[in-house]
C-alpha atoms as a PDB file:
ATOM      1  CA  UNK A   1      83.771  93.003 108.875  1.00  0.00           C
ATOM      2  CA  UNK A   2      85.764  95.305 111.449  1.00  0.00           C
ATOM      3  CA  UNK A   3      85.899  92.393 113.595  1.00  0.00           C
ATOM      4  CA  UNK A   4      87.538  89.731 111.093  1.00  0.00           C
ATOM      5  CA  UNK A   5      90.100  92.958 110.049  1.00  0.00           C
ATOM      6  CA  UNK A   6      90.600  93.229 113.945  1.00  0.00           C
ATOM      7  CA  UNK A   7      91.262  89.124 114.237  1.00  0.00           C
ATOM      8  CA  UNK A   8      93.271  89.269 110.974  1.00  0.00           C
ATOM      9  CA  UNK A   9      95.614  91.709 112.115  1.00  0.00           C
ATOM     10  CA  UNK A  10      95.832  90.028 115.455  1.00  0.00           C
ATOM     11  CA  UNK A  11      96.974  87.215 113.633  1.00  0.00           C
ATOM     12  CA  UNK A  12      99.228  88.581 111.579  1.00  0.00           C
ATOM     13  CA  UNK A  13     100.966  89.588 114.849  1.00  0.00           C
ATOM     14  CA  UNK A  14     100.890  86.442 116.421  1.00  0.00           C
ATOM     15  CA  UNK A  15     102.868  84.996 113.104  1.00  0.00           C
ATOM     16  CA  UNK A  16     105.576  87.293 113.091  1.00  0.00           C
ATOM     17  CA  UNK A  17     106.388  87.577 117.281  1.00  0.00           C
ATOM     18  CA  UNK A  18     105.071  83.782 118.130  1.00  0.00           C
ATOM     19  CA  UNK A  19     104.483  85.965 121.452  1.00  0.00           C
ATOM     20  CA  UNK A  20     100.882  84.301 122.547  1.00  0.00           C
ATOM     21  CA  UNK A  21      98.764  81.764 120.681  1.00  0.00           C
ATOM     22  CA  UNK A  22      95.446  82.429 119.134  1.00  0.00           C
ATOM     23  CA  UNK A  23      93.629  81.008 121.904  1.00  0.00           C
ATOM     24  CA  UNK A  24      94.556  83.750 123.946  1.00  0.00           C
ATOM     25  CA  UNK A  25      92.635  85.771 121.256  1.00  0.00           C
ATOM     26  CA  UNK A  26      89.363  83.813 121.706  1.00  0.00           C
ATOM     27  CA  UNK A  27      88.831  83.707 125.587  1.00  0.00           C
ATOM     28  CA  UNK A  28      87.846  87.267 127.110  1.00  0.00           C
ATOM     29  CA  UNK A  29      87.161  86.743 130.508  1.00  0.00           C
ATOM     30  CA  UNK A  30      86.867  89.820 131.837  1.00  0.00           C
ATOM     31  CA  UNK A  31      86.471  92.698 129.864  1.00  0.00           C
ATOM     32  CA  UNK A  32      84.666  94.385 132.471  1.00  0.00           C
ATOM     33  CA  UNK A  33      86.507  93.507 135.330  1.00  0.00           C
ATOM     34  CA  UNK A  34      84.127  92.791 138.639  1.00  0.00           C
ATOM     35  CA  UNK A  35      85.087  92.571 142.445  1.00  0.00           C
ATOM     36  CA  UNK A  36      81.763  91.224 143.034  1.00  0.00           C
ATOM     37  CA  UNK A  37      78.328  89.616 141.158  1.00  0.00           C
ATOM     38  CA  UNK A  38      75.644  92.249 140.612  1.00  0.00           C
ATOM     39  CA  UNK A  39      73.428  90.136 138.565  1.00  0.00           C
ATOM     40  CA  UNK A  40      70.205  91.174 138.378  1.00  0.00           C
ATOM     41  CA  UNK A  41      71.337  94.151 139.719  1.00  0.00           C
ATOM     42  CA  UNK A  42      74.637  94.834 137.141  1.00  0.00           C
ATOM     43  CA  UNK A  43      74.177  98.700 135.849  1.00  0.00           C
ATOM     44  CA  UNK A  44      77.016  98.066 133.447  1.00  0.00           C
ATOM     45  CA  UNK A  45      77.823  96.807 129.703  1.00  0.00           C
ATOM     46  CA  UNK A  46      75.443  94.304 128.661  1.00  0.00           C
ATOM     47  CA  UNK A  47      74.020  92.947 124.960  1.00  0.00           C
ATOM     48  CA  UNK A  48      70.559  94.442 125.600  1.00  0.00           C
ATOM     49  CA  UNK A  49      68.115  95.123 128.350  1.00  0.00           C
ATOM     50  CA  UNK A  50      64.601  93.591 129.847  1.00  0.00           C
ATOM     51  CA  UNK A  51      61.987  96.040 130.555  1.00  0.00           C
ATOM     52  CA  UNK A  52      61.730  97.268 133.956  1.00  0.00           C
ATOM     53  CA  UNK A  53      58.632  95.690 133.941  1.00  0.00           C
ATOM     54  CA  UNK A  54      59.276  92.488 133.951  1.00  0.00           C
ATOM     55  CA  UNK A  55      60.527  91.654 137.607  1.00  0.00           C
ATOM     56  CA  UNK A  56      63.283  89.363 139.039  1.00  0.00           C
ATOM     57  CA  UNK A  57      62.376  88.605 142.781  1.00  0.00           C
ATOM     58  CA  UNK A  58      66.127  88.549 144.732  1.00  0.00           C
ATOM     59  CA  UNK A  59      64.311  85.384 146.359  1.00  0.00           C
ATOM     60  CA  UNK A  60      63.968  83.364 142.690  1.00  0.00           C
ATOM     61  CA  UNK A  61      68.367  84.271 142.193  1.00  0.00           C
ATOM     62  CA  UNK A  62      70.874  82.051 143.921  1.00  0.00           C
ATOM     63  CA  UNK A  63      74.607  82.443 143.608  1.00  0.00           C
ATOM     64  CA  UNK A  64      76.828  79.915 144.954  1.00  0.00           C
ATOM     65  CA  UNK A  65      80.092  77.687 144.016  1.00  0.00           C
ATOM     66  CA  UNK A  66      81.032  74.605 142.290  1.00  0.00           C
ATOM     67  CA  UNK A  67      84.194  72.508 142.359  1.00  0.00           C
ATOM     68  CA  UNK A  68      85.449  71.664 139.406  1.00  0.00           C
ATOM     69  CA  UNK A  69      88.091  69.051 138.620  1.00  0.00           C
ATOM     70  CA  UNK A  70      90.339  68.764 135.684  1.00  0.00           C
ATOM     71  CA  UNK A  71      93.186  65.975 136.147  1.00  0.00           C
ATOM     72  CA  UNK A  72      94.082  66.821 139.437  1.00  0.00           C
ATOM     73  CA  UNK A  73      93.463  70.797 138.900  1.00  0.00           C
ATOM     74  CA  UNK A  74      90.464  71.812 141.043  1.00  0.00           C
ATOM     75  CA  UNK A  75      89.151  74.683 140.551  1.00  0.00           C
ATOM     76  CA  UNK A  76      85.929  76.808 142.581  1.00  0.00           C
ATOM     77  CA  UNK A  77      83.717  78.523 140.091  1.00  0.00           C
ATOM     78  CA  UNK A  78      80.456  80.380 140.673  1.00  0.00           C
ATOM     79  CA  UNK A  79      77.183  79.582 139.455  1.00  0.00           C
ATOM     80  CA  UNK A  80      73.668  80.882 139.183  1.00  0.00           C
ATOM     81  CA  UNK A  81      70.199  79.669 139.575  1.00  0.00           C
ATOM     82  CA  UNK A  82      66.966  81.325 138.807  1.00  0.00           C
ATOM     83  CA  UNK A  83      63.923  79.347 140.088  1.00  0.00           C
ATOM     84  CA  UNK A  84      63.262  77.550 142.836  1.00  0.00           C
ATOM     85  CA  UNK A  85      66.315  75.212 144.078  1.00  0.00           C
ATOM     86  CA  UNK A  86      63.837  73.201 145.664  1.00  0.00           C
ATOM     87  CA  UNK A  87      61.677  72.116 142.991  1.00  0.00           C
ATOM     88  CA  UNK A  88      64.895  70.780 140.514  1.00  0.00           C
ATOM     89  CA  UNK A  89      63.729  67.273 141.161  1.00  0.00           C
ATOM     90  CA  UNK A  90      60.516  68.064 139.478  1.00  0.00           C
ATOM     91  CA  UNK A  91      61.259  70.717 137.328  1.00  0.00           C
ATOM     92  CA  UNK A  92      62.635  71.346 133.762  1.00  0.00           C
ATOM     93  CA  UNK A  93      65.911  72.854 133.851  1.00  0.00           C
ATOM     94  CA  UNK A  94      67.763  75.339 131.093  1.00  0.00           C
ATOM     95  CA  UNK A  95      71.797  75.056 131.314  1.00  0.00           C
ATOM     96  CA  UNK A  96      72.781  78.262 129.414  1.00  0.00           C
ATOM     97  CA  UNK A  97      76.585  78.123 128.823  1.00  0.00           C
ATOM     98  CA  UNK A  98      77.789  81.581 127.855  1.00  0.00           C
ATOM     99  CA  UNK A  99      80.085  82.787 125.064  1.00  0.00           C
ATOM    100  CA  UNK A 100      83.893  83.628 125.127  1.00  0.00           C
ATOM    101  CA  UNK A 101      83.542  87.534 127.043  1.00  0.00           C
ATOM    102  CA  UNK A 102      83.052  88.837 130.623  1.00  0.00           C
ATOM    103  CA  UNK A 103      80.937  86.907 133.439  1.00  0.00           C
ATOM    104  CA  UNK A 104      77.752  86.108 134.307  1.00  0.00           C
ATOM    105  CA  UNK A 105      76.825  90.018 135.343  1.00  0.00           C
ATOM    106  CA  UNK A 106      77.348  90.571 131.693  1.00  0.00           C
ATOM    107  CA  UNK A 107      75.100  87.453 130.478  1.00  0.00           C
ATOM    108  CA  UNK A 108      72.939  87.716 133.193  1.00  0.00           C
ATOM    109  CA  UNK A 109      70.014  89.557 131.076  1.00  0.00           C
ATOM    110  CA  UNK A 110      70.118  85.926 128.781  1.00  0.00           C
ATOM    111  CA  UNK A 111      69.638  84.125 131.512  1.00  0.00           C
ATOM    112  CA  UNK A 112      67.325  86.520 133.474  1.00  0.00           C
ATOM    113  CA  UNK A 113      65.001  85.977 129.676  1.00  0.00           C
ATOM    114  CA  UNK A 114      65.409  82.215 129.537  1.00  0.00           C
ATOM    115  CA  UNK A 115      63.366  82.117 132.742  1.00  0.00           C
ATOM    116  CA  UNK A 116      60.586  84.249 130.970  1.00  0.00           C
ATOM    117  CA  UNK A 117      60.237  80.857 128.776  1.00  0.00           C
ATOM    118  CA  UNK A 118      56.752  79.738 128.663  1.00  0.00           C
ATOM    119  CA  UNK A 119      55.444  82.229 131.414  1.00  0.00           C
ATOM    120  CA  UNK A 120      57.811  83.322 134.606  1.00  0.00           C
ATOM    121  CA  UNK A 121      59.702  80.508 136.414  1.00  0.00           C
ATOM    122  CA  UNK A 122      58.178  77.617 134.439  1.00  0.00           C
ATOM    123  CA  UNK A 123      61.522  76.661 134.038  1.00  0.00           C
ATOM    124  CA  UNK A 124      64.520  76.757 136.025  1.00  0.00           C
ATOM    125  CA  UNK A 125      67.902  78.322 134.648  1.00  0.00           C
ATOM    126  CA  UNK A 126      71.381  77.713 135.612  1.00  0.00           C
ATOM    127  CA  UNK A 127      74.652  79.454 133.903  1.00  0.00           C
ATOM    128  CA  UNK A 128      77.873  79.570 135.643  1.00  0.00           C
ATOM    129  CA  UNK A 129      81.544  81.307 134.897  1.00  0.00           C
ATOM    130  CA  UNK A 130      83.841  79.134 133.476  1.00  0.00           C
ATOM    131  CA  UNK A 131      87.341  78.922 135.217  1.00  0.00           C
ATOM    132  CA  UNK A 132      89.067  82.329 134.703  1.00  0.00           C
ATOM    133  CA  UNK A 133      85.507  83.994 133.586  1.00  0.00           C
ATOM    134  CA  UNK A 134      84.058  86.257 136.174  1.00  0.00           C
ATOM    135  CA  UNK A 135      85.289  85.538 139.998  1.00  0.00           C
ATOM    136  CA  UNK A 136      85.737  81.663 138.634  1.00  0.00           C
ATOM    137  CA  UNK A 137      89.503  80.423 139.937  1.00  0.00           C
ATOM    138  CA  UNK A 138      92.108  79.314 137.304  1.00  0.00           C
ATOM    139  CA  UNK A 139      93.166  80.239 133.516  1.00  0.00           C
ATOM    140  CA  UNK A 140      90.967  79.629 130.916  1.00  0.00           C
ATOM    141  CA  UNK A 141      91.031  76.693 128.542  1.00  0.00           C
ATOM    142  CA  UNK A 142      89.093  74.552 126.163  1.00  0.00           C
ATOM    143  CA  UNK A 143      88.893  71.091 128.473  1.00  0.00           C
ATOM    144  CA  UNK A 144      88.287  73.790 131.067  1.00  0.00           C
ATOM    145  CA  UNK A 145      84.994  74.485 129.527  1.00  0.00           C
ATOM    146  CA  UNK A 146      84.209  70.810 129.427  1.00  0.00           C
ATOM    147  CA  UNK A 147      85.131  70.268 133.112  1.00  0.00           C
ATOM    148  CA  UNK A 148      83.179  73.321 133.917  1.00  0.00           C
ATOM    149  CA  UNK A 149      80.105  72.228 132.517  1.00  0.00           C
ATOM    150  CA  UNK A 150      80.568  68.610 133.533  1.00  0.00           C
ATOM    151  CA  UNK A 151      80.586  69.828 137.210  1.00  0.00           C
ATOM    152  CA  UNK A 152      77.449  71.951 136.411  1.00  0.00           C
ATOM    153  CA  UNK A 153      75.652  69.175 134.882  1.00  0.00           C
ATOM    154  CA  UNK A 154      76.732  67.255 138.326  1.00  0.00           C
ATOM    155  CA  UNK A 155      75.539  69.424 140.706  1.00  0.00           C
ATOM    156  CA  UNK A 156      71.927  69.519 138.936  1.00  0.00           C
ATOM    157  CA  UNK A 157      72.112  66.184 139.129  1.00  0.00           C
ATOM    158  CA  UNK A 158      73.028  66.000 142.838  1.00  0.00           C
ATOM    159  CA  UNK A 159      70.035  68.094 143.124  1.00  0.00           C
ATOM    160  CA  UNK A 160      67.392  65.585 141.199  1.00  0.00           C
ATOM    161  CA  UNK A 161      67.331  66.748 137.976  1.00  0.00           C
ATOM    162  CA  UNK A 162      67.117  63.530 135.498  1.00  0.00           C
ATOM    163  CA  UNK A 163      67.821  63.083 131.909  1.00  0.00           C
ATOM    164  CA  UNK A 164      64.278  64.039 130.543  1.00  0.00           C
ATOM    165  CA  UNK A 165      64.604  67.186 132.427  1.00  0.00           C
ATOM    166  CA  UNK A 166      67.788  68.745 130.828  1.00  0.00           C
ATOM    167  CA  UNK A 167      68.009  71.164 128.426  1.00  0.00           C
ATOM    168  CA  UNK A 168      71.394  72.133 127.504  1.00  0.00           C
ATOM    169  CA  UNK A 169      71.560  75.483 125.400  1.00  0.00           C
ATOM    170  CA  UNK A 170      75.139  76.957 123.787  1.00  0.00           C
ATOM    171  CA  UNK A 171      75.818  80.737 122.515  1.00  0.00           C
ATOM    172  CA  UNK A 172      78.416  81.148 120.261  1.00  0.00           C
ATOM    173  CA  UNK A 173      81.980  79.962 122.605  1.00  0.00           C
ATOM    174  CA  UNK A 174      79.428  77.885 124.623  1.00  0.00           C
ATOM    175  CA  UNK A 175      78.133  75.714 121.733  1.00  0.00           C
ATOM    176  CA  UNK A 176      81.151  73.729 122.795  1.00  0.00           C
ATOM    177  CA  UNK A 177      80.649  72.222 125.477  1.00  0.00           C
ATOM    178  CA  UNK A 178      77.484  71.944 125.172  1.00  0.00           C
ATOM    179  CA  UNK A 179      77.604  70.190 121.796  1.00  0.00           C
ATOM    180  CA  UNK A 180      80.493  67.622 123.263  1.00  0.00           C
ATOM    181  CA  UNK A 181      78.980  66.880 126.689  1.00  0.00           C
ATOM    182  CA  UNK A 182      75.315  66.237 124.048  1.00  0.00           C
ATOM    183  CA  UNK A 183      77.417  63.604 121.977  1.00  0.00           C
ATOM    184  CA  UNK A 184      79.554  62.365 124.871  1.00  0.00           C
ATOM    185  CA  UNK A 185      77.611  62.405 128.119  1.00  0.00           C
ATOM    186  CA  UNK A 186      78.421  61.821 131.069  1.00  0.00           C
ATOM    187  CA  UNK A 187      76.326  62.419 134.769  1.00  0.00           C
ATOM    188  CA  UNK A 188      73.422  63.538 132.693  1.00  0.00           C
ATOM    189  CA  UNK A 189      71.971  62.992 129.182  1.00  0.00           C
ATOM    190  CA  UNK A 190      70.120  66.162 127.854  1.00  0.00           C
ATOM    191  CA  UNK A 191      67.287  65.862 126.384  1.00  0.00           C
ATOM    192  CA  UNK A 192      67.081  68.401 124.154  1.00  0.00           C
ATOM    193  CA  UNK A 193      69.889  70.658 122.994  1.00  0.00           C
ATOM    194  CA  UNK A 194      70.169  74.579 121.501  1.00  0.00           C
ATOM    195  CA  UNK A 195      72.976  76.190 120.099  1.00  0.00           C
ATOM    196  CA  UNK A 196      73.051  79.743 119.063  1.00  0.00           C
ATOM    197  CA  UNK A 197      75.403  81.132 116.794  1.00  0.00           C
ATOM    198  CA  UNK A 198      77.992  77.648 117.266  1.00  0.00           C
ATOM    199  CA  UNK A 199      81.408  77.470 115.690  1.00  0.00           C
ATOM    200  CA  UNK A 200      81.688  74.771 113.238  1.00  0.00           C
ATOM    201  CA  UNK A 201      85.339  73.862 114.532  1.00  0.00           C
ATOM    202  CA  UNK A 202      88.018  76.121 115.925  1.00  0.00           C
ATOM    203  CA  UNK A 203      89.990  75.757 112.323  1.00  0.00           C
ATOM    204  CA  UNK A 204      87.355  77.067 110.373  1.00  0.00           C
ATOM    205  CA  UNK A 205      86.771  79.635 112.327  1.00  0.00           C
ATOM    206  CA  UNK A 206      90.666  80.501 111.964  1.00  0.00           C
ATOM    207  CA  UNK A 207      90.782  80.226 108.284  1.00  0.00           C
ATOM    208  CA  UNK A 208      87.666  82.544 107.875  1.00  0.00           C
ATOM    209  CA  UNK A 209      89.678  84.857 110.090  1.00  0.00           C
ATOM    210  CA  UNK A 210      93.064  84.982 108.213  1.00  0.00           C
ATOM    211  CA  UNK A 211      92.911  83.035 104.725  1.00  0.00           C
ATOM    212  CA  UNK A 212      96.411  81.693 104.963  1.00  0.00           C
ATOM    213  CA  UNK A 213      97.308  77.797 103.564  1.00  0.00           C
ATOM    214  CA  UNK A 214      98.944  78.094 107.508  1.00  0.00           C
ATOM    215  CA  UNK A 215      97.008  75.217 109.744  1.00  0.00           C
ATOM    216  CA  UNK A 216      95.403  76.926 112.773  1.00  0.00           C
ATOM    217  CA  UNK A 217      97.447  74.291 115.044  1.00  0.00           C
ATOM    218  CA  UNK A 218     100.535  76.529 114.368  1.00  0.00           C
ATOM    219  CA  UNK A 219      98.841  79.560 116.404  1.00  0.00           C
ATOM    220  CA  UNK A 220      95.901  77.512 118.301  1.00  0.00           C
ATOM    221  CA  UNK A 221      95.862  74.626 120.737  1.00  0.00           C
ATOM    222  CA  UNK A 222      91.886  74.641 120.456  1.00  0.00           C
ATOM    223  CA  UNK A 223      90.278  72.256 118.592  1.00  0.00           C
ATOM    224  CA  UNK A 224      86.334  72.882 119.038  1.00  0.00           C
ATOM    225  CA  UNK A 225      84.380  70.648 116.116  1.00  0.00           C
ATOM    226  CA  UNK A 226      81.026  71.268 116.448  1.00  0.00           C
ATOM    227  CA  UNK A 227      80.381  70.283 113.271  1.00  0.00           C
ATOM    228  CA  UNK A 228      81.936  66.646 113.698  1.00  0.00           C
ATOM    229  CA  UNK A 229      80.227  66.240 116.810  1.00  0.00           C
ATOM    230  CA  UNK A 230      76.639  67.431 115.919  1.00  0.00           C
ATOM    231  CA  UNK A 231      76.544  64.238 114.060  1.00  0.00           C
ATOM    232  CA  UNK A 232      76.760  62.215 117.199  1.00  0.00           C
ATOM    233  CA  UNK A 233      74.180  63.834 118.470  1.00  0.00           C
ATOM    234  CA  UNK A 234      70.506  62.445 118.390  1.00  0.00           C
ATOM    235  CA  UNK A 235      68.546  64.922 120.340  1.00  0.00           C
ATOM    236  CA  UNK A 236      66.347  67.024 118.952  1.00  0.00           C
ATOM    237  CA  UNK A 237      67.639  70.307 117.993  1.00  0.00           C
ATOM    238  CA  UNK A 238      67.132  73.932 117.916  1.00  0.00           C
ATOM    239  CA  UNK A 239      69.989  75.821 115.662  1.00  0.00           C
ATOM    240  CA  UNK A 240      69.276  79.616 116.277  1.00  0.00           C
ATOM    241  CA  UNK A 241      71.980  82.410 113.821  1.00  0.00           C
ATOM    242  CA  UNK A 242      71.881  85.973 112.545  1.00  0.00           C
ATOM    243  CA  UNK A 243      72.140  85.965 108.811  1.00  0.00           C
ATOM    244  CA  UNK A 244      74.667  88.918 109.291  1.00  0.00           C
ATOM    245  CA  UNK A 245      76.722  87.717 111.862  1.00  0.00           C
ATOM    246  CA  UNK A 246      80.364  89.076 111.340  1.00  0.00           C
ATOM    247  CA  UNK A 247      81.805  87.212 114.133  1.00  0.00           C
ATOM    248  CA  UNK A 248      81.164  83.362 113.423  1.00  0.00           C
ATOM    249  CA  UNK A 249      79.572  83.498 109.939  1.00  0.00           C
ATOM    250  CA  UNK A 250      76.113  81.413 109.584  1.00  0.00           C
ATOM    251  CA  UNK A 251      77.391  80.570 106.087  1.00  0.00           C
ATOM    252  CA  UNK A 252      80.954  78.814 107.195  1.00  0.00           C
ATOM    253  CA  UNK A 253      79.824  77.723 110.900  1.00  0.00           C
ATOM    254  CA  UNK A 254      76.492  77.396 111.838  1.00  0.00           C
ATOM    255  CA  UNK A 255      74.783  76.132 108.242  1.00  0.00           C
ATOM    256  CA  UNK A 256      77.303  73.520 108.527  1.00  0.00           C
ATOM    257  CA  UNK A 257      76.566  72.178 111.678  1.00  0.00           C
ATOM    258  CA  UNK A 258      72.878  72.651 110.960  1.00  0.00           C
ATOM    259  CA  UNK A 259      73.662  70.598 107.996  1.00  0.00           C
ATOM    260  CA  UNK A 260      75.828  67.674 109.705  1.00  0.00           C
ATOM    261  CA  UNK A 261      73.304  66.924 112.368  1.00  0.00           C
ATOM    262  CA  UNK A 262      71.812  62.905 111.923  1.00  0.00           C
ATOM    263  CA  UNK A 263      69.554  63.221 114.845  1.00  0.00           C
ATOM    264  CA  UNK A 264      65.444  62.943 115.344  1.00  0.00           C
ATOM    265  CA  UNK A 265      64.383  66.306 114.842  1.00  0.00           C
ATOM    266  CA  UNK A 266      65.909  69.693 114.066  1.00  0.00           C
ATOM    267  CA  UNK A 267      65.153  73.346 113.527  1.00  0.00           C
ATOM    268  CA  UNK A 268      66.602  76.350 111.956  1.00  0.00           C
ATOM    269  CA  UNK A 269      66.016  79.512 113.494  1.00  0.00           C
ATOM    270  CA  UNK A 270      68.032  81.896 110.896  1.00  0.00           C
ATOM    271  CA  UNK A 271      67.614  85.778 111.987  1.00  0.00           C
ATOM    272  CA  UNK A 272      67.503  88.683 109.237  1.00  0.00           C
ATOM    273  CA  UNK A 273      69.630  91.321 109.888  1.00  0.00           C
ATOM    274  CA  UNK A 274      70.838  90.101 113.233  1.00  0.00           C
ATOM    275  CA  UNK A 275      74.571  90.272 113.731  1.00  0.00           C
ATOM    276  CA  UNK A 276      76.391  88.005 116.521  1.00  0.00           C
ATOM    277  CA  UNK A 277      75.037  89.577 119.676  1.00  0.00           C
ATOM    278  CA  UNK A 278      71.559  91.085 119.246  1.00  0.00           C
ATOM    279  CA  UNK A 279      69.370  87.945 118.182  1.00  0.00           C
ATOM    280  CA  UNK A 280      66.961  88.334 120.798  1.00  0.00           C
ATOM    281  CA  UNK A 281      66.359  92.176 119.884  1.00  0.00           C
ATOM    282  CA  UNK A 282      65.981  91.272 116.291  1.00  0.00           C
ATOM    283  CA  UNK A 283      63.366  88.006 117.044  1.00  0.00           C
ATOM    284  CA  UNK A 284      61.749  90.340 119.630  1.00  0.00           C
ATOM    285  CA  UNK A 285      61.985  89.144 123.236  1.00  0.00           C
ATOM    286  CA  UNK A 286      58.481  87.258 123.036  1.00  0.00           C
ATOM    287  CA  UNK A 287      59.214  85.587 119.556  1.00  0.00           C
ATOM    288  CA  UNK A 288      62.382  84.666 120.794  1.00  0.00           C
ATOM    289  CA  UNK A 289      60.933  83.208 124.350  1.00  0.00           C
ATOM    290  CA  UNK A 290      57.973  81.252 121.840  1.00  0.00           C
ATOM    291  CA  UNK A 291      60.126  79.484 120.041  1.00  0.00           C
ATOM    292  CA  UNK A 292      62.457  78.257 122.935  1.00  0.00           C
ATOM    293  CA  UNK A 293      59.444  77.264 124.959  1.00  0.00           C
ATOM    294  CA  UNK A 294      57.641  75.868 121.846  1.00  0.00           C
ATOM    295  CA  UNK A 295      60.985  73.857 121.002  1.00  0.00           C
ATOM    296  CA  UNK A 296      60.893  72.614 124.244  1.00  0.00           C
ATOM    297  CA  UNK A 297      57.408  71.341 124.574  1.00  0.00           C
ATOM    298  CA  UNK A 298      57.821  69.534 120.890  1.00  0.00           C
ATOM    299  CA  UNK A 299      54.925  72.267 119.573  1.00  0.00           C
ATOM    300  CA  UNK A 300      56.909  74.528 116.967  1.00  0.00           C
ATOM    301  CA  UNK A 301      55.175  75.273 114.418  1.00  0.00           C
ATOM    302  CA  UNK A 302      56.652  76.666 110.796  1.00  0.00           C
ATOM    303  CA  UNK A 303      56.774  80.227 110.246  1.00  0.00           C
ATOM    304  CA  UNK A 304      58.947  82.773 107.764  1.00  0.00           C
ATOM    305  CA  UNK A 305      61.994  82.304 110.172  1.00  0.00           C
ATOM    306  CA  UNK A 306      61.919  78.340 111.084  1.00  0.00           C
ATOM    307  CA  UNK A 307      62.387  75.907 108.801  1.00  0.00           C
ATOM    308  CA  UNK A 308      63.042  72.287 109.370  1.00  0.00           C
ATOM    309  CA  UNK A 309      65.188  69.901 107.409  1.00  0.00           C
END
């Protein structure tokens, strides 16, 4: 709750000095300010840990740029790729986009245990830094997410990756674009999507936040609407919340778009006790690396914390 009082307050602010909109509020690019990627090697604030023991050969990371257009704004932002580049015609790829803080250093243990799916390297990763995020060029913005991922999505593409091939997975800020470019695609269809922790829309959000009769398009230029769009989407689909998130609450957002989705198939991961950030400590790295990889190969199976609708 001492986040919503810290968002509420924020607001309240924003009402009475019409300094900065609440958008400004929502995108926290750099927290942790970096002059350079550390990755694997990053020694500072992150969500959780892996054990030592599992390795990350420097040889299996690639950093590198993209070019990413919006209008006639382009923009360079960096990207990451754990696998082997080489093999992205053949193999299945993960597209982790990352939620509204810091860089990839800082989600770099996420993507570091997304390539622990199914056994090491089975499948390749890619993230990237939105534009303002990390050493990305440009100010951050919500068609700036979309363009970002588009040009992601591109390059894999570029690189051989075809529709059957792409799995697109969202946490929390990063459920939209990868919920939009699901229901409106455009280089690549994916064939599968996840979303963990998703807004519902960028209004709800707002009015869980402050409670005022107020629209959110007095303070807010973003829109976000998961919710609306998750019923374009026909994909199957892996919804994955903590039942005591404090941040984007399961019962407002994510229930909601679990609940709106029209698609094939669809699962509910819902977490006891897990808050916004620490799912994967809660599930257990290996439960949590099961279900993705038995999501993926169409084998999940029901247990106490899956359900399907």
């Amino acid at each position: 709750m001492m986040v919503r009082t810290l968002i509420s307050i924020v607001l309240i602010f924003v009402l009475a000095t019409g300094c900065f909109k609440f958008d400004d509020f929502l995108y926290n690019p750099n927290q942790h300010p970096i002059s350079e990627y550390k990755l694997q090697h990053y020694t500072g604030e992150v969500d959780f840990r892996l054990q030592d023991s599992i390795p990350l050969a420097d040889s299996m990371v690639h950093l590198f740029t993209l070019t990413s257009k919006l209008n006639n704004d382009i923009k360079k932002i960096y990207a990451v790729y754990i696998g082997d580049t080489n093999r992205i015609a053949t193999d299945t790829v993960i597209l982790y986009c990352h939620g509204n803080k810091d860089h990839l250093d800082f989600y770099f243990p996420r993507i570091h245990l997304l390539g622990l799916v199914g056994g090491q390297h089975r499948y390749g990763v890619m993230s990237f830094d939105y534009r303002g995020f990390g050493l990305s060029e440009g100010t951050p913005s919500e068609d700036g997410l979309y363009a970002d991922t588009e040009a992601a999505i591109l390059w894999l593409k570029q690189h051989g990756l075809t529709d059957d091939r792409l799995i697109i997975y969202g946490f929390s800020m990063g459920t939209a674009p990868a919920t939009k470019l699901t229901a409106h695609y455009k280089h690549l269809k994916p064939s599968k999507i996840i979303l963990e922790a998703p807004f519902a829309s960028a209004e709800v959000f707002y009015q869980d936040a402050v409670g005022l009769a107020l629209p959110g398009s007095y303070v807010m230029n973003l829109k976000i609407e998961n919710a609306k769009l998750i019923q374009q989407v026909q994909q199957p689909f892996l919804w994955i919340h903590g039942i005591s998130d404090d941040f984007i609450y399961i019962k407002t957002h994510g229930e909601v778009v679990f609940k709106n989705y029209r698609g094939t198939k669809k699962y509910g991961v819902r977490v006891p006790e897990a808050n916004h950030s620490d799912i994967q400590l809660k599930l257990g790295f290996r439960k949590y690396t099961s279900i993705i990889h038995q999501f993926i190969t169409n084998q999940l199976n029901y247990n106490e914390l899956v359900q399907e609708n």
